[in-house]
Protein backbone atom coordinates (compact mmCIF):
# COMPACT_ATOMS: atom_id res chain seq x y z
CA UNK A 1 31.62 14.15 -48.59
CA UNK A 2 28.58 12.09 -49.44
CA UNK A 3 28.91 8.07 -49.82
CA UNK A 4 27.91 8.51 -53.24
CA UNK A 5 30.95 10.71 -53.96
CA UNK A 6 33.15 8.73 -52.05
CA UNK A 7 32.22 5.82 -54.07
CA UNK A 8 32.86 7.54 -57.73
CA UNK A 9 36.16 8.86 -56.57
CA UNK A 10 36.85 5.15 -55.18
CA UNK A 11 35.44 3.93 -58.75
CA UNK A 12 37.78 6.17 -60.58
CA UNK A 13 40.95 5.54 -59.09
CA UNK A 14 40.20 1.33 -59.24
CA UNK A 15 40.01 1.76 -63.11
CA UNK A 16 42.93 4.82 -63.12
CA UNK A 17 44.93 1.93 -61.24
CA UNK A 18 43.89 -1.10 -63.81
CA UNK A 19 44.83 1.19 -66.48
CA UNK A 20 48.45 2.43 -65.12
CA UNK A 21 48.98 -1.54 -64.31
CA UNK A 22 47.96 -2.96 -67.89
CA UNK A 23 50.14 0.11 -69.52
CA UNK A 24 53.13 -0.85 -67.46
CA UNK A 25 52.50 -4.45 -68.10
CA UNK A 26 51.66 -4.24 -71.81
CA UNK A 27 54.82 -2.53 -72.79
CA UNK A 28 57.82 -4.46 -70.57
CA UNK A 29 61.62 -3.08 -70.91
CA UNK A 30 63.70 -5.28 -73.24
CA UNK A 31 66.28 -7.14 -71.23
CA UNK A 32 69.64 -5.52 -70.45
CA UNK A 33 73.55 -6.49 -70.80
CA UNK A 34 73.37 -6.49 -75.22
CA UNK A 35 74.70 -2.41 -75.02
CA UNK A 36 77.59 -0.90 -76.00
CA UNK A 37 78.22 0.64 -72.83
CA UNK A 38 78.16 -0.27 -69.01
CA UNK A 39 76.50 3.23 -68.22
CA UNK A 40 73.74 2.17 -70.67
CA UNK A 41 73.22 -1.14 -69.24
CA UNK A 42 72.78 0.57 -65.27
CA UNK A 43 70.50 2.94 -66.35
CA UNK A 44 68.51 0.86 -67.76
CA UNK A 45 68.59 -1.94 -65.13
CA UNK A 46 67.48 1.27 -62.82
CA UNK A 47 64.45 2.42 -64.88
CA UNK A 48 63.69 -1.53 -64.53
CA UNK A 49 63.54 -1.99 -61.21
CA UNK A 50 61.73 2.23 -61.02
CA UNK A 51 58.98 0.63 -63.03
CA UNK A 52 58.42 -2.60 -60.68
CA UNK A 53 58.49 -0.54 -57.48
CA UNK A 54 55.39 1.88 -59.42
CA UNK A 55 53.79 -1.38 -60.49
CA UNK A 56 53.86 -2.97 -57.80
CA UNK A 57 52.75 0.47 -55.31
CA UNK A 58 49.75 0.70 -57.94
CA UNK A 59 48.74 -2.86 -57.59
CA UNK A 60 48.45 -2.35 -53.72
CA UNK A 61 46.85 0.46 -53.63
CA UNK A 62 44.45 -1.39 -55.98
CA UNK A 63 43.72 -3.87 -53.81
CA UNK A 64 43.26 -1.36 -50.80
CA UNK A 65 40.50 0.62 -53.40
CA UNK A 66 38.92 -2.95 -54.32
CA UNK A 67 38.41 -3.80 -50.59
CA UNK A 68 37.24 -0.46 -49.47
CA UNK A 69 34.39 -0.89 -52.35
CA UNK A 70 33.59 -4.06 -50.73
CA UNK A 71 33.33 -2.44 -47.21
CA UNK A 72 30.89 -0.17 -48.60
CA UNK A 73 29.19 -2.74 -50.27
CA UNK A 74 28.61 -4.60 -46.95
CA UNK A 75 28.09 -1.68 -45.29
CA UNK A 76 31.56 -1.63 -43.44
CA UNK A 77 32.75 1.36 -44.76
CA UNK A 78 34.23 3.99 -42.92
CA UNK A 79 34.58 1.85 -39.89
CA UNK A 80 37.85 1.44 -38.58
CA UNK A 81 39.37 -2.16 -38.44
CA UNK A 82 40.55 -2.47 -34.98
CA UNK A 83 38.26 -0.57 -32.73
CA UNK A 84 35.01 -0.35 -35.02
CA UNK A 85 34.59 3.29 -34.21
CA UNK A 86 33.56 5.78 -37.01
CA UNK A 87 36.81 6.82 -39.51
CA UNK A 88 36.49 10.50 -39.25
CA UNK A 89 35.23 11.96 -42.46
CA UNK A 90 37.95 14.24 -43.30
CA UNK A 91 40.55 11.43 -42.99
CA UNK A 92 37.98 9.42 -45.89
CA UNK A 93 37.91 12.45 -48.12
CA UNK A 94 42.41 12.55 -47.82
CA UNK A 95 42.71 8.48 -47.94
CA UNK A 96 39.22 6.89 -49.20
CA UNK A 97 40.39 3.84 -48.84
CA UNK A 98 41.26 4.28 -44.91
CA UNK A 99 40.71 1.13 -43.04
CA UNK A 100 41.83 2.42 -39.55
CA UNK A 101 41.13 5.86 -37.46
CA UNK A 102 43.84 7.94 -36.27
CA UNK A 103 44.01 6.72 -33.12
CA UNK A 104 44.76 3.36 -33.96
């Protein structure tokens, strides 16, 4: 897979990411405990703490996306982090945003 592609699919999920992170933050759960039944009140502290967990797993990977693109803009991409050695291609195309090889 070319650098080029690798950098649109990298583009793509950074702004898929921003835009599952604003939806989840634009439209927060009203609080719980005011329902007419206990049941209600655990499900909904459940879905709650569901939709911080994905929130919070989007914002990370986020983060990972943002720095690969800033690897590649420095021309540190596809290099792994600990022994500098060439990420294998194939493990790029699965995880774009790879920072190590297998071996490490």
């Amino acid at each position: 897979m070319s650098s080029d592609l690798l950098r649109a699919r990298l583009e793509h999920m950074r702004d898929d990411l921003k835009a599952e992170i604003a939806a989840a933050t634009a439209h927060p759960e009203s609080g719980h405990g005011y329902s007419t039944h206990q049941a209600d009140d655990g499900t909904l502290a459940f879905d709650q703490a569901a939709d911080i967990a994905v929130r919070r797993n989007a914002e990370r990977l986020l983060y990972e996306v943002e720095r690969a693109l800033t690897r590649m803009d420095e021309g540190r991409y596809g290099l792994c982090r600990a022994c500098g050695r060439a990420i294998d291609p194939a493990r790029l195309k699965a995880i774009p945003y790879a920072r190590y090889c297998l071996d490490c």
